[in-house]
C-alpha atoms as a PDB file:
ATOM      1  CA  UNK A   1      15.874  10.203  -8.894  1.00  0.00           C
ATOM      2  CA  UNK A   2      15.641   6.602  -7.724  1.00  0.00           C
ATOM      3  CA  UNK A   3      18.746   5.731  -5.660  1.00  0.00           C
ATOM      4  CA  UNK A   4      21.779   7.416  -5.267  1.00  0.00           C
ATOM      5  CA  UNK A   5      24.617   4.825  -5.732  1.00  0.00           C
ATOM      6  CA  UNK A   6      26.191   5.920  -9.041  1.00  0.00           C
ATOM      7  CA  UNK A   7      28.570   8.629  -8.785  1.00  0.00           C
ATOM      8  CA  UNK A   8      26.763  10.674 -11.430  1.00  0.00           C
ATOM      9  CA  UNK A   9      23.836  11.154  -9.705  1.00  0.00           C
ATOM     10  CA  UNK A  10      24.863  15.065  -8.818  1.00  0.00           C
ATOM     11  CA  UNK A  11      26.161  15.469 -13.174  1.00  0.00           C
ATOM     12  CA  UNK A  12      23.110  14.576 -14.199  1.00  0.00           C
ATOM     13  CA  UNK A  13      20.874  16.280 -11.484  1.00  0.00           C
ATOM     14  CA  UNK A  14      22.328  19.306 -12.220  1.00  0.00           C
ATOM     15  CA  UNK A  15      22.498  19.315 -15.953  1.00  0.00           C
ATOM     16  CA  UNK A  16      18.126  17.749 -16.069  1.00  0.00           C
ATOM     17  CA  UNK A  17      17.721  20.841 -13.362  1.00  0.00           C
ATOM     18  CA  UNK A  18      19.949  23.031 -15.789  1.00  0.00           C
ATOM     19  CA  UNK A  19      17.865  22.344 -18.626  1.00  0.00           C
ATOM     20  CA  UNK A  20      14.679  23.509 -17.160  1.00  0.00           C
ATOM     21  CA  UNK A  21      13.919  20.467 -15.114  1.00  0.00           C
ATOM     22  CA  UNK A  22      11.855  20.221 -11.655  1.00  0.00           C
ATOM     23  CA  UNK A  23      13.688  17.680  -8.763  1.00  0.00           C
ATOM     24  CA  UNK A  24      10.537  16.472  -7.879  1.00  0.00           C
ATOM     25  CA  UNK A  25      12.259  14.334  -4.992  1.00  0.00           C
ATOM     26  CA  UNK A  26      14.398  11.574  -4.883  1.00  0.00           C
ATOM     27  CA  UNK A  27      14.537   7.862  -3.085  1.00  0.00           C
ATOM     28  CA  UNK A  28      17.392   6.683  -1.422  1.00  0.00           C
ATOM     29  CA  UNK A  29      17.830   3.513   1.549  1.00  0.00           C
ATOM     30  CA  UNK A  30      21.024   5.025   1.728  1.00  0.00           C
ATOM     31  CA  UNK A  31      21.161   8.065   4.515  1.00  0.00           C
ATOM     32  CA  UNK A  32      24.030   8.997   4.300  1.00  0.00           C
ATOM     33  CA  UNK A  33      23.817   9.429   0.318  1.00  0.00           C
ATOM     34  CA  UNK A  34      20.359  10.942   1.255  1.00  0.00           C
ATOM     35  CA  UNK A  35      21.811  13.923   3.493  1.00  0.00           C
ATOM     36  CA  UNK A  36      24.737  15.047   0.861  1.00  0.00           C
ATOM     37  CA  UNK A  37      22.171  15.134  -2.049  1.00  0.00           C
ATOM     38  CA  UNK A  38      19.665  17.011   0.418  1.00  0.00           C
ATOM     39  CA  UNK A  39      21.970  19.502   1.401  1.00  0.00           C
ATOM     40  CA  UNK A  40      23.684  19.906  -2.383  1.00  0.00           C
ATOM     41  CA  UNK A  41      20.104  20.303  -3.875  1.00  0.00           C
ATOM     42  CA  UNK A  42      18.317  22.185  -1.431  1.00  0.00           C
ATOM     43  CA  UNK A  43      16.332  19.649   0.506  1.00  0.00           C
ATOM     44  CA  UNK A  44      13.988  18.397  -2.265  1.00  0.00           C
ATOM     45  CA  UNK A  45      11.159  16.193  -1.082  1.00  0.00           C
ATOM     46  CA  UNK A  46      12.295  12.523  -0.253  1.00  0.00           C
ATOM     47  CA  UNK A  47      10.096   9.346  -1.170  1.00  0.00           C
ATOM     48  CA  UNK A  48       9.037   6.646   1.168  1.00  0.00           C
ATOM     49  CA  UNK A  49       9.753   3.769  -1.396  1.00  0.00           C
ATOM     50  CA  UNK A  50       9.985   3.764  -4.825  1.00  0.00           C
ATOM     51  CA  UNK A  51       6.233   2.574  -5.242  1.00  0.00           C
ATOM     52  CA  UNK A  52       6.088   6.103  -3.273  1.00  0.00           C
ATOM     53  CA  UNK A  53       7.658   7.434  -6.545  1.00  0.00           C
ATOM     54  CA  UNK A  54       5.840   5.737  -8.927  1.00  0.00           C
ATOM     55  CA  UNK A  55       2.357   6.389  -7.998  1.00  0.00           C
ATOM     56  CA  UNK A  56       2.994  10.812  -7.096  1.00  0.00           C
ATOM     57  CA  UNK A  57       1.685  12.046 -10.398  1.00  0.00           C
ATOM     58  CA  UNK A  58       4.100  15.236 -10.367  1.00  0.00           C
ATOM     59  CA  UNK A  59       6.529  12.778 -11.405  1.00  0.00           C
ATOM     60  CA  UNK A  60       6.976  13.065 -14.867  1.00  0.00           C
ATOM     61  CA  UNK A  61      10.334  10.987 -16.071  1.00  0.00           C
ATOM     62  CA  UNK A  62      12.443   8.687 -13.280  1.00  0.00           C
ATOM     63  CA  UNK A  63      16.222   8.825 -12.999  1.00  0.00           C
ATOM     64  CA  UNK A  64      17.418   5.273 -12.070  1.00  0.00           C
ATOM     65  CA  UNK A  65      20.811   5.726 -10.225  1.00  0.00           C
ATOM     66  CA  UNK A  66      21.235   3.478  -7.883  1.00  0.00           C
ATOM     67  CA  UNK A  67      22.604  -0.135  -7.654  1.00  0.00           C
ATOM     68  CA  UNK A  68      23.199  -1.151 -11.044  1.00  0.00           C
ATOM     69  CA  UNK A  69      21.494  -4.681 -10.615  1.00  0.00           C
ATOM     70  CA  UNK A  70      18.779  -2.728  -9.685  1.00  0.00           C
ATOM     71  CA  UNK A  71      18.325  -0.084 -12.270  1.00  0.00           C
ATOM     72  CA  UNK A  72      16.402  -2.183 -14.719  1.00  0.00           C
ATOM     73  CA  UNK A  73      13.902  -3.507 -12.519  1.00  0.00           C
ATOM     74  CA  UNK A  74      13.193  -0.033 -11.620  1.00  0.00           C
ATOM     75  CA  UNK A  75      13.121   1.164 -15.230  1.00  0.00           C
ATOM     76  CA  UNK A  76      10.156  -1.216 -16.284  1.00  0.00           C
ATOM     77  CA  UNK A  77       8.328  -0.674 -13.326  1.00  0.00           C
ATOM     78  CA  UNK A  78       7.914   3.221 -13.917  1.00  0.00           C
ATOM     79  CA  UNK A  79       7.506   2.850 -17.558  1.00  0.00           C
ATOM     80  CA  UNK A  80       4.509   0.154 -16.561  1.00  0.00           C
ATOM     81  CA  UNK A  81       3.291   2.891 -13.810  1.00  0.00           C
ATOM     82  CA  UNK A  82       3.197   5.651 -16.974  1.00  0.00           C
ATOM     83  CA  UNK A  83       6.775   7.480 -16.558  1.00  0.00           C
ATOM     84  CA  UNK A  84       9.264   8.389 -19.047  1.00  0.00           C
ATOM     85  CA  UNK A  85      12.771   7.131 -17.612  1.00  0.00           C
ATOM     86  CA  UNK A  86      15.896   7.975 -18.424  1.00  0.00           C
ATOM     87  CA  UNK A  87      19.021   5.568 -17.661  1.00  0.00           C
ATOM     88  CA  UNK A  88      22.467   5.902 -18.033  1.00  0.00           C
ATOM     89  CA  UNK A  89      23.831   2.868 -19.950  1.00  0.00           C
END
């Protein structure tokens, strides 16, 4: 998960983890954001940066959720670092 600024964040954490997924970690600038997905998801690890994210080879596919204006930018730089992403609209 990169960012935590869309409100389905938790919806679609839960059903990737439901299917059999592994929360490698997340990124978030946002602490406060940070802290309630810590605490809902049992502290999973939290990034540095989102080059931080990008270059941890247990990462496998990258959520974009944060900022919308930001989402794309984030989804061709993982895809160019290797990554499978998955984006809501």
């Amino acid at each position: 998960m990169v960012g935590l600024e869309h409100p389905h964040v938790y919806s679609i954490t839960m059903a990737l983890t439901g299917a059999g997924a592994e929360l490698a970690g997340f990124h978030s600038d946002n602490a406060d954001a940070a802290a309630g997905f810590e605490a809902l998801f049992d502290r999973p690890p939290r990034f540095a940066s989102v080059d931080a994210v990008l270059d941890d080879g247990t990462v496998d596919v990258v959520v974009p959720v944060g900022v919308p204006a930001d989402r794309a930018g984030v989804a061709v730089s993982a895809m160019e670092a290797g990554k499978d992403v998955l984006a809501d609209k």
